[in-house]
PDB file of N, CA and C in Angstrom:
ATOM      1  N   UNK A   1      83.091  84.172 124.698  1.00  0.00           N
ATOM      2  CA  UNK A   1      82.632  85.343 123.985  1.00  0.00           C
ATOM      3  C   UNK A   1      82.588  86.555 124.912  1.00  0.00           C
ATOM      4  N   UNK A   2      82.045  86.820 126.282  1.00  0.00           N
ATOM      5  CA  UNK A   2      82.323  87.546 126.857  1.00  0.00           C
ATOM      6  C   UNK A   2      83.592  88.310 127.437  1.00  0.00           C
ATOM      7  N   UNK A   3      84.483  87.086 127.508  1.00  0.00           N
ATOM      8  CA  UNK A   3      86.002  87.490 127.548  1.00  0.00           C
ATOM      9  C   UNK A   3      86.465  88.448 126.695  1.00  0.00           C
ATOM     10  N   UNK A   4      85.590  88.213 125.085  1.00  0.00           N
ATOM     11  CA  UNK A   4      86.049  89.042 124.101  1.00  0.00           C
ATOM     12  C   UNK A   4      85.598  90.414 123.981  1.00  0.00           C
ATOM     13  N   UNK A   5      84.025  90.260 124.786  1.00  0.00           N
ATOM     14  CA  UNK A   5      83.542  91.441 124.321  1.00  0.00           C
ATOM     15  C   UNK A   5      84.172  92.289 125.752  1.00  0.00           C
ATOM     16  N   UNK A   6      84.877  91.728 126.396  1.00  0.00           N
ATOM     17  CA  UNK A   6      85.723  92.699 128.299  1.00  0.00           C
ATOM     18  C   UNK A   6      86.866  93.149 127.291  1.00  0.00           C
ATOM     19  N   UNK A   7      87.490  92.534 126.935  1.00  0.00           N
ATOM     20  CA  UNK A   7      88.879  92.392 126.002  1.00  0.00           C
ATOM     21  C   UNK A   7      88.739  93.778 124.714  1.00  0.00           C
ATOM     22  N   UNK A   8      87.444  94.195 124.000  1.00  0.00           N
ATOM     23  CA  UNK A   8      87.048  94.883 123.464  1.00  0.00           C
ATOM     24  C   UNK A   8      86.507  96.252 124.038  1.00  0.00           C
ATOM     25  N   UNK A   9      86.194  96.315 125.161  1.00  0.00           N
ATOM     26  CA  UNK A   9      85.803  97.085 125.959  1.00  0.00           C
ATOM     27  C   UNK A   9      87.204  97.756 126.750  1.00  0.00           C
ATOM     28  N   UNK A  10      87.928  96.884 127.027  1.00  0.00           N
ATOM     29  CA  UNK A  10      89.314  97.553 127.708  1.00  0.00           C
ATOM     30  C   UNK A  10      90.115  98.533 126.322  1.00  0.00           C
ATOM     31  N   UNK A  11      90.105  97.592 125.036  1.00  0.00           N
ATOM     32  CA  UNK A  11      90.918  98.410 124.396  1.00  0.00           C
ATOM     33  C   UNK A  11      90.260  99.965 124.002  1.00  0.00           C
ATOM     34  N   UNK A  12      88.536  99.669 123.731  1.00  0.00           N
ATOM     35  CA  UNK A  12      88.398 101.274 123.871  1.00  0.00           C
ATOM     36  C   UNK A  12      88.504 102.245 124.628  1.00  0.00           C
ATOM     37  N   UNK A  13      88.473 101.411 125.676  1.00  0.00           N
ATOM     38  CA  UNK A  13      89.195 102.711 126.935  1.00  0.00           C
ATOM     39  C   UNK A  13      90.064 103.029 127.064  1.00  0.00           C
ATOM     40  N   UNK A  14      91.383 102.013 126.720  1.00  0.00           N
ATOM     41  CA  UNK A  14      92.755 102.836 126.422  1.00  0.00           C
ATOM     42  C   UNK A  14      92.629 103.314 124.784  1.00  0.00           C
ATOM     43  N   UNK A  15      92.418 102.983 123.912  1.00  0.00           N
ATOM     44  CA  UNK A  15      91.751 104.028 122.922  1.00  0.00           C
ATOM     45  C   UNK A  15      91.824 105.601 123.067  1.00  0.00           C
ATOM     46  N   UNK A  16      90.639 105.794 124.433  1.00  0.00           N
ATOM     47  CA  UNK A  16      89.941 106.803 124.754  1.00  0.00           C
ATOM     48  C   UNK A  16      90.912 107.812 125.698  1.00  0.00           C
ATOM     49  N   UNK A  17      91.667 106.713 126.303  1.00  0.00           N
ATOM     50  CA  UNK A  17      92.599 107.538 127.398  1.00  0.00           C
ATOM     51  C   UNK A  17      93.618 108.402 126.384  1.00  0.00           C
ATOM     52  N   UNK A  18      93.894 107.365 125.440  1.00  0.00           N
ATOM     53  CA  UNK A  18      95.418 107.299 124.918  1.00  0.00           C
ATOM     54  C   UNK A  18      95.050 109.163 124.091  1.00  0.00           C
ATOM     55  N   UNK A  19      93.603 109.302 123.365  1.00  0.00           N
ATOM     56  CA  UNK A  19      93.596 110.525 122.609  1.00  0.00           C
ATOM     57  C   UNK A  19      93.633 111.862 123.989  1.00  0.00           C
ATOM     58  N   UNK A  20      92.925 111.615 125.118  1.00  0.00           N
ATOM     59  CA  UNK A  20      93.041 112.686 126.441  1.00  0.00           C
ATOM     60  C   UNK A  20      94.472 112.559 126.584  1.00  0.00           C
ATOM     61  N   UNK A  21      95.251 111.666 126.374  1.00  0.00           N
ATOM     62  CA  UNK A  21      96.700 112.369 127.060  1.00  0.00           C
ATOM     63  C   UNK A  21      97.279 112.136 126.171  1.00  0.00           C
ATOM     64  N   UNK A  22      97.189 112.513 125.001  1.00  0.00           N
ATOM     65  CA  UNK A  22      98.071 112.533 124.042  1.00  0.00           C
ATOM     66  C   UNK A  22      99.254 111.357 123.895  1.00  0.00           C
ATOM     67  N   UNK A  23      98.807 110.144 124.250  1.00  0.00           N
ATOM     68  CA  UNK A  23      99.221 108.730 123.733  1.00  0.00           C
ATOM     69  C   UNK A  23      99.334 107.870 123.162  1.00  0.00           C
ATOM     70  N   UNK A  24      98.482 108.903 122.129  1.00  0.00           N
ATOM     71  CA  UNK A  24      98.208 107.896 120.738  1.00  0.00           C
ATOM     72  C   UNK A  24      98.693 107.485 120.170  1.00  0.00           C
ATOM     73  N   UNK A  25     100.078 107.848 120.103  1.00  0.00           N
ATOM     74  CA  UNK A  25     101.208 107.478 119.227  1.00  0.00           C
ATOM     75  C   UNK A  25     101.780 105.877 119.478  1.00  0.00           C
ATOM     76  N   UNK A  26     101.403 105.331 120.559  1.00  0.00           N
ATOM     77  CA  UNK A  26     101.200 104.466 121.113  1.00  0.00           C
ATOM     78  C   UNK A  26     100.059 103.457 121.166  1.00  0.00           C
ATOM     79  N   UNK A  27      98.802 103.884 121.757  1.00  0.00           N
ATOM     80  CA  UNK A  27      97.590 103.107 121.817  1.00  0.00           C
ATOM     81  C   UNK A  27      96.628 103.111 120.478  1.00  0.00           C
ATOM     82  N   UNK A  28      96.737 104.217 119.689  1.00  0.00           N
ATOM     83  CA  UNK A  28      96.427 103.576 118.451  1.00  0.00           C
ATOM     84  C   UNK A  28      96.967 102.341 118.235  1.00  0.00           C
ATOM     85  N   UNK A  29      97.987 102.375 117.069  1.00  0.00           N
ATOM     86  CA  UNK A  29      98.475 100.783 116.947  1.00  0.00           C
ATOM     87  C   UNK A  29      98.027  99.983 117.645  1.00  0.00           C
ATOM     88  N   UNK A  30      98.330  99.851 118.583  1.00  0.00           N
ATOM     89  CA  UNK A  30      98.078  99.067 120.083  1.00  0.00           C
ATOM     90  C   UNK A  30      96.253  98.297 119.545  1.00  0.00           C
ATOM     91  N   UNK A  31      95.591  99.671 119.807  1.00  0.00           N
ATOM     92  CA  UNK A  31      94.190  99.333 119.796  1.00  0.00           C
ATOM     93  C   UNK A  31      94.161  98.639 118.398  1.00  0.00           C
ATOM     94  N   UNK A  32      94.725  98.622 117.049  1.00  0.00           N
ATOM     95  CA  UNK A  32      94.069  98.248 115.812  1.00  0.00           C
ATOM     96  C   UNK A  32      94.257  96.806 115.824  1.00  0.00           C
ATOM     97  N   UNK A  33      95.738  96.828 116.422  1.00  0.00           N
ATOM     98  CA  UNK A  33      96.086  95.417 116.335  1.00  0.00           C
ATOM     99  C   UNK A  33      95.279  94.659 117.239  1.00  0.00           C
ATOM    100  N   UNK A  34      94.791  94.857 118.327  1.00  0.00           N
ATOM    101  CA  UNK A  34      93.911  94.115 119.283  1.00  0.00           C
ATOM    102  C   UNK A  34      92.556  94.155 118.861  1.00  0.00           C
ATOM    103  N   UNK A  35      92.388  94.968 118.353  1.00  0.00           N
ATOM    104  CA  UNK A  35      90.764  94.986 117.303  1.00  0.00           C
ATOM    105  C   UNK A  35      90.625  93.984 116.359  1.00  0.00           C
ATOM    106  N   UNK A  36      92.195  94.245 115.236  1.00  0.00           N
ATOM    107  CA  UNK A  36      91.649  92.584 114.775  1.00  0.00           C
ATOM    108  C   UNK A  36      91.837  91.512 114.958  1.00  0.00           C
ATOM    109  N   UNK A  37      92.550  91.802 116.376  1.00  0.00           N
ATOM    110  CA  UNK A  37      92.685  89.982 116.847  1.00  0.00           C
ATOM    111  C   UNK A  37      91.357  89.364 117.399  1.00  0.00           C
ATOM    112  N   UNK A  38      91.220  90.571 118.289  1.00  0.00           N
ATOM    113  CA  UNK A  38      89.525  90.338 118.861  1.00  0.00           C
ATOM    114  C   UNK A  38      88.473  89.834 117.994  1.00  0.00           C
ATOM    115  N   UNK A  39      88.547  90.882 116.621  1.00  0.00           N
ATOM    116  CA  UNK A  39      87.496  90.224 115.456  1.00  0.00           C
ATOM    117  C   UNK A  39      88.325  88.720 114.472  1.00  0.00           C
ATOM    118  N   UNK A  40      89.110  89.026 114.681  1.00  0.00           N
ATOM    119  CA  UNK A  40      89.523  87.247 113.679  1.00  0.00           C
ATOM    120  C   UNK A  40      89.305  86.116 114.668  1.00  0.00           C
ATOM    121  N   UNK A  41      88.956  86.735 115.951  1.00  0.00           N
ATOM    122  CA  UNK A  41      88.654  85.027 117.014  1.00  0.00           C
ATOM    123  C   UNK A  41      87.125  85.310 116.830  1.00  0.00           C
ATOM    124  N   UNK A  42      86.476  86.295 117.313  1.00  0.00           N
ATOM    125  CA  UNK A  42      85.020  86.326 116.689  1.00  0.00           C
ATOM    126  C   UNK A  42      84.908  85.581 115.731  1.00  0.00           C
ATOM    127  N   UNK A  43      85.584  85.763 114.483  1.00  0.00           N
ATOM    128  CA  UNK A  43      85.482  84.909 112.843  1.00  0.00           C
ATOM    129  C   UNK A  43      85.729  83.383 113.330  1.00  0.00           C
ATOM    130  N   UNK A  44      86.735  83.010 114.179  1.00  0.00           N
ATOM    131  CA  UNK A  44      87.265  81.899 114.252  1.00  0.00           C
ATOM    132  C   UNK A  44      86.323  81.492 114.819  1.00  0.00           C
ATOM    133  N   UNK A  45      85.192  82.020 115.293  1.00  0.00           N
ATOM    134  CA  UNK A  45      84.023  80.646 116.246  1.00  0.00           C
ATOM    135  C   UNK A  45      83.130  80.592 115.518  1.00  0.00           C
ATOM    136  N   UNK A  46      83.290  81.561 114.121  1.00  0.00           N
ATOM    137  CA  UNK A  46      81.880  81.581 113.401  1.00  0.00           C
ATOM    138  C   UNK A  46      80.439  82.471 113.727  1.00  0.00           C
ATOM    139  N   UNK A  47      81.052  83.603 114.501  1.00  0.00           N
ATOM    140  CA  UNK A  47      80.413  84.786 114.834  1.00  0.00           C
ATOM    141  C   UNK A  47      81.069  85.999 114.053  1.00  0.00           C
ATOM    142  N   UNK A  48      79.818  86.881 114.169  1.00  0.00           N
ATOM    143  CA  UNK A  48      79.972  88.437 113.272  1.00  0.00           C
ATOM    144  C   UNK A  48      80.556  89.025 114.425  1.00  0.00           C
ATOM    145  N   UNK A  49      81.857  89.652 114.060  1.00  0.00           N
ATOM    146  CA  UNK A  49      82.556  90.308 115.674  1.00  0.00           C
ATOM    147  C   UNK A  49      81.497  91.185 116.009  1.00  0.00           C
ATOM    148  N   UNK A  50      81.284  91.548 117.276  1.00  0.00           N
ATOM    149  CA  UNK A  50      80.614  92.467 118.478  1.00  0.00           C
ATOM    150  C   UNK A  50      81.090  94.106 117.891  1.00  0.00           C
ATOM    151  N   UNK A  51      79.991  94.877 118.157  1.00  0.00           N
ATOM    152  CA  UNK A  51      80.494  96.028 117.864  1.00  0.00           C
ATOM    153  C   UNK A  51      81.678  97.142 118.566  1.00  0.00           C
ATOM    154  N   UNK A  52      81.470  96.418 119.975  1.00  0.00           N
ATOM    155  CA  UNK A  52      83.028  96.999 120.895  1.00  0.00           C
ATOM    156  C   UNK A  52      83.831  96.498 120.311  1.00  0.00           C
ATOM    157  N   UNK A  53      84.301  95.521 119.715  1.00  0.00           N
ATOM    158  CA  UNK A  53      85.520  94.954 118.811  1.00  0.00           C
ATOM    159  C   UNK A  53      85.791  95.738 117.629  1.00  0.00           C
ATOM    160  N   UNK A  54      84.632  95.965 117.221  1.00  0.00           N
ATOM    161  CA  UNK A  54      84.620  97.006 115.635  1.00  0.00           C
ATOM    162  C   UNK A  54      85.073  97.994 116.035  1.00  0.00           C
ATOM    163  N   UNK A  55      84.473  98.636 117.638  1.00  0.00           N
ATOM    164  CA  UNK A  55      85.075 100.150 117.486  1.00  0.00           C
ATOM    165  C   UNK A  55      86.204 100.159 118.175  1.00  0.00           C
ATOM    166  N   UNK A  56      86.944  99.317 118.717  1.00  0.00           N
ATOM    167  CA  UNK A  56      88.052  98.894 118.931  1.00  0.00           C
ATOM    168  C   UNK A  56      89.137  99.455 118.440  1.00  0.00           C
ATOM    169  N   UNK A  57      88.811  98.586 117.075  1.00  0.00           N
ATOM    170  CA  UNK A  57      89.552  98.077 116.208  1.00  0.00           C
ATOM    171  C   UNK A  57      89.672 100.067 115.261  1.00  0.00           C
ATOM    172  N   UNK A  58      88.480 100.428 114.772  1.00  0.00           N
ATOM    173  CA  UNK A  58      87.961 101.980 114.570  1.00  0.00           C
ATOM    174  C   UNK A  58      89.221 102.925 115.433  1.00  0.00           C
ATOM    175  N   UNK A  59      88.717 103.204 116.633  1.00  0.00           N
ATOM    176  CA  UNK A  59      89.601 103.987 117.274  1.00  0.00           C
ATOM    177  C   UNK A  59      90.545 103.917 117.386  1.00  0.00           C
ATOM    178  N   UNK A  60      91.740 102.941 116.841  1.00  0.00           N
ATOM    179  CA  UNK A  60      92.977 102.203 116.752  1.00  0.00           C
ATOM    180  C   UNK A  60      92.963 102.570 115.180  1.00  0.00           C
ATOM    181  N   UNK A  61      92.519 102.831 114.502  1.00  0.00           N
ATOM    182  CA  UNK A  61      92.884 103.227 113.023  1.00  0.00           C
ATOM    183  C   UNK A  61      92.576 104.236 112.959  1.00  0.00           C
ATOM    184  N   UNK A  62      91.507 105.387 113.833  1.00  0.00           N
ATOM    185  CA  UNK A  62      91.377 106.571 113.453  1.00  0.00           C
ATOM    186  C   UNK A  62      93.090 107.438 114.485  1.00  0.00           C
ATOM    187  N   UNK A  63      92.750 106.645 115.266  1.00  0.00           N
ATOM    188  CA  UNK A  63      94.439 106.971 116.189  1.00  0.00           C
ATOM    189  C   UNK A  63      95.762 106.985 115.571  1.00  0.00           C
ATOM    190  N   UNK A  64      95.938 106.043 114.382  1.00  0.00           N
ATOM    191  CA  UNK A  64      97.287 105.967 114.174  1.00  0.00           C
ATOM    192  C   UNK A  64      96.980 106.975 112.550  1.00  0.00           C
ATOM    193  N   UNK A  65      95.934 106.901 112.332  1.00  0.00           N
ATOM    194  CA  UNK A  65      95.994 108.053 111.160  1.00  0.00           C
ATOM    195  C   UNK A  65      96.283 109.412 111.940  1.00  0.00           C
ATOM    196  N   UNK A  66      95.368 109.643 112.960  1.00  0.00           N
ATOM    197  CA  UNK A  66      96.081 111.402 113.233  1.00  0.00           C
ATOM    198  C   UNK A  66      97.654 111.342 113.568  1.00  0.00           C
ATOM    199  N   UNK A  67      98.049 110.267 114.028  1.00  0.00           N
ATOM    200  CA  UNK A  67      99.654 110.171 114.815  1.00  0.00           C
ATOM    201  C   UNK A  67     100.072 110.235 113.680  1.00  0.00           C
ATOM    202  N   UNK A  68      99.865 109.990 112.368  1.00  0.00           N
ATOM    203  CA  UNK A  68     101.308 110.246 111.206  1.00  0.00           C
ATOM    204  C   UNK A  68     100.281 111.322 110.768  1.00  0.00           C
ATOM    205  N   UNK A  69      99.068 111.453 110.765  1.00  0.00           N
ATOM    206  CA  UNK A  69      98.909 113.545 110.079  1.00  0.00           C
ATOM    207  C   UNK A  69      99.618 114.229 110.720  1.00  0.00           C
ATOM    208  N   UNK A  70      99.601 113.794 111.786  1.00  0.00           N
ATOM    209  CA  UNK A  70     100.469 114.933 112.890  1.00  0.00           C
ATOM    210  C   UNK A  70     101.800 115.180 112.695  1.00  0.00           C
ATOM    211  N   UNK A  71     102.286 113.805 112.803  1.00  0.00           N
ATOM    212  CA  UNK A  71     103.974 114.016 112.339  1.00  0.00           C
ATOM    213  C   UNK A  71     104.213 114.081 111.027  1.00  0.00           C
ATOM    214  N   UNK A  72     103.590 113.998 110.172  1.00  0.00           N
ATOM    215  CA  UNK A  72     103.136 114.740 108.655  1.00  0.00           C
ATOM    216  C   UNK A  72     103.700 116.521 108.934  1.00  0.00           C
ATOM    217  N   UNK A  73     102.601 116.988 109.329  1.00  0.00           N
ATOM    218  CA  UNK A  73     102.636 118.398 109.954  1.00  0.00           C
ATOM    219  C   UNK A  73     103.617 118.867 110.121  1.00  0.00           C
ATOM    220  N   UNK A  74     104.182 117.902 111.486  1.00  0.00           N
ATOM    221  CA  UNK A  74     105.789 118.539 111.886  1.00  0.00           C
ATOM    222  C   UNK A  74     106.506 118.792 111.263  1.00  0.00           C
ATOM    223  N   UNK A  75     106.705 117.485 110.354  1.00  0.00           N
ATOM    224  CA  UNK A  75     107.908 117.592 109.612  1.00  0.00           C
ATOM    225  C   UNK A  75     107.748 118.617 108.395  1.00  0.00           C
ATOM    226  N   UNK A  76     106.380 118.515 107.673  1.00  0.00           N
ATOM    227  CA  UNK A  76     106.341 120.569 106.882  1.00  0.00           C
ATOM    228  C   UNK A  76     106.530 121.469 107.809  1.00  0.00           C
ATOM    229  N   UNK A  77     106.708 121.464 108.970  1.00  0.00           N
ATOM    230  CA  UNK A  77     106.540 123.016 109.410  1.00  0.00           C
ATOM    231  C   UNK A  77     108.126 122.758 109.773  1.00  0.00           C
ATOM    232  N   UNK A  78     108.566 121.992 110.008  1.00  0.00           N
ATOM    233  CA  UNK A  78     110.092 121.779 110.061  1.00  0.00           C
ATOM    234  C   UNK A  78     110.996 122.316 109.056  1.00  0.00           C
ATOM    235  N   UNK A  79     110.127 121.781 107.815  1.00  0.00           N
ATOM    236  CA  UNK A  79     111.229 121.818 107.053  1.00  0.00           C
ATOM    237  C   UNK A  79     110.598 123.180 106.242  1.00  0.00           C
ATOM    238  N   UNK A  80     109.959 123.861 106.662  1.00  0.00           N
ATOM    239  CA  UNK A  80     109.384 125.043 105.949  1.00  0.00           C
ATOM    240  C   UNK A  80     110.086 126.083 106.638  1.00  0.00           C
ATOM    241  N   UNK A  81     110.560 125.939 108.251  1.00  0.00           N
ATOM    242  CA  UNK A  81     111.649 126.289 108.887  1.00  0.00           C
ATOM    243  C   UNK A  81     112.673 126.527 108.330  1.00  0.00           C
ATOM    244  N   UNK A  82     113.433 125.505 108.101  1.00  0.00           N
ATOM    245  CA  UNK A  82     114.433 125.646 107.260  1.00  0.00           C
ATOM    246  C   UNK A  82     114.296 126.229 105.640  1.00  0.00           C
ATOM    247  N   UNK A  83     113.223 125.740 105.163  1.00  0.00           N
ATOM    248  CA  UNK A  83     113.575 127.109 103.652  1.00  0.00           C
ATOM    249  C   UNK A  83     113.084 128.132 104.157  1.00  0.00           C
ATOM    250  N   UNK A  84     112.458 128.701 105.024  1.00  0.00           N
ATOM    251  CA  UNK A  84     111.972 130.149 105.102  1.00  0.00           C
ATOM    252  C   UNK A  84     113.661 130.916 105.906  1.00  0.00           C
ATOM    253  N   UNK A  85     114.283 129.862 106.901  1.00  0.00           N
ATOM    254  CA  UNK A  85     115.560 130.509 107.017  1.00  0.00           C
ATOM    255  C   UNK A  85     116.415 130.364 106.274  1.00  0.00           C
ATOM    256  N   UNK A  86     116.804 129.416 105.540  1.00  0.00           N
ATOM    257  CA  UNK A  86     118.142 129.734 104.442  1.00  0.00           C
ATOM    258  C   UNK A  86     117.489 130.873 103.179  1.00  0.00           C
ATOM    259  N   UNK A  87     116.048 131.203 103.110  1.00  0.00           N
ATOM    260  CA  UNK A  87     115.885 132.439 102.112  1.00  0.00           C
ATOM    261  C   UNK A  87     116.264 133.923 102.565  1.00  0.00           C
ATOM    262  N   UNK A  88     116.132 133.784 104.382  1.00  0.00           N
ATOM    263  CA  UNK A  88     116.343 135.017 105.210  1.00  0.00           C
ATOM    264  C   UNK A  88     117.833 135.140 105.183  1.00  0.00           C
ATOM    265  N   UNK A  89     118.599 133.944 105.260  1.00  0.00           N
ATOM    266  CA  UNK A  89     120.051 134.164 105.410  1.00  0.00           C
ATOM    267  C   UNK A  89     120.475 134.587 103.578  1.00  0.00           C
ATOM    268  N   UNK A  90     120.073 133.910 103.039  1.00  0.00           N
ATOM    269  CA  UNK A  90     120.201 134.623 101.590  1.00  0.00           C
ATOM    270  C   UNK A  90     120.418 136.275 101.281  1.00  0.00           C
ATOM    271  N   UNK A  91     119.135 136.559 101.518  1.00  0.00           N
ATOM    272  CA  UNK A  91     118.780 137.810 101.830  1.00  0.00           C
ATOM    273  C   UNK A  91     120.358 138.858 102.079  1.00  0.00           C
TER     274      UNK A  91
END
């Protein structure tokens, strides 16, 4: 169990790193998927996962939601690029 709760503790720190250097695009995922592996072995011994596992698992899903708002974003301002210039070339 302690293994799990070190194992839970590492992923929030790359979590934590990954949003300071803009790596999220990466350590999200990373972190969600290791969040619920961490909590389905918690389940598997018949324990309520640890709350470093929960927020683990948290910061790994709040991570990969901003990484596609973000590239959400891009791609409107991309493509708002392009109709605001083919209306100028119209013009």
């Amino acid at each position: 169990m302690a293994k799990l709760d070190k194992d839970a503790m590492t992923w929030i720190i790359v979590g934590i790193v990954g949003y300071v250097l803009a790596f999220v695009w990466i350590t999200g995922p990373l972190g969600w998927w290791q969040g619920n592996r961490i909590c389905r072995e918690f389940q598997a011994m018949g324990l309520e996962p640890s709350g470093s596992a929960k927020a683990a698992k948290w910061i790994g899903i709040i991570g990969t939601a901003l990484f596609v708002l973000g590239m959400l974003a891009v791609i409107g301002v991309v493509m708002m690029m392009f109709v605001l210039g083919g209306a100028a070339l119209a013009l």
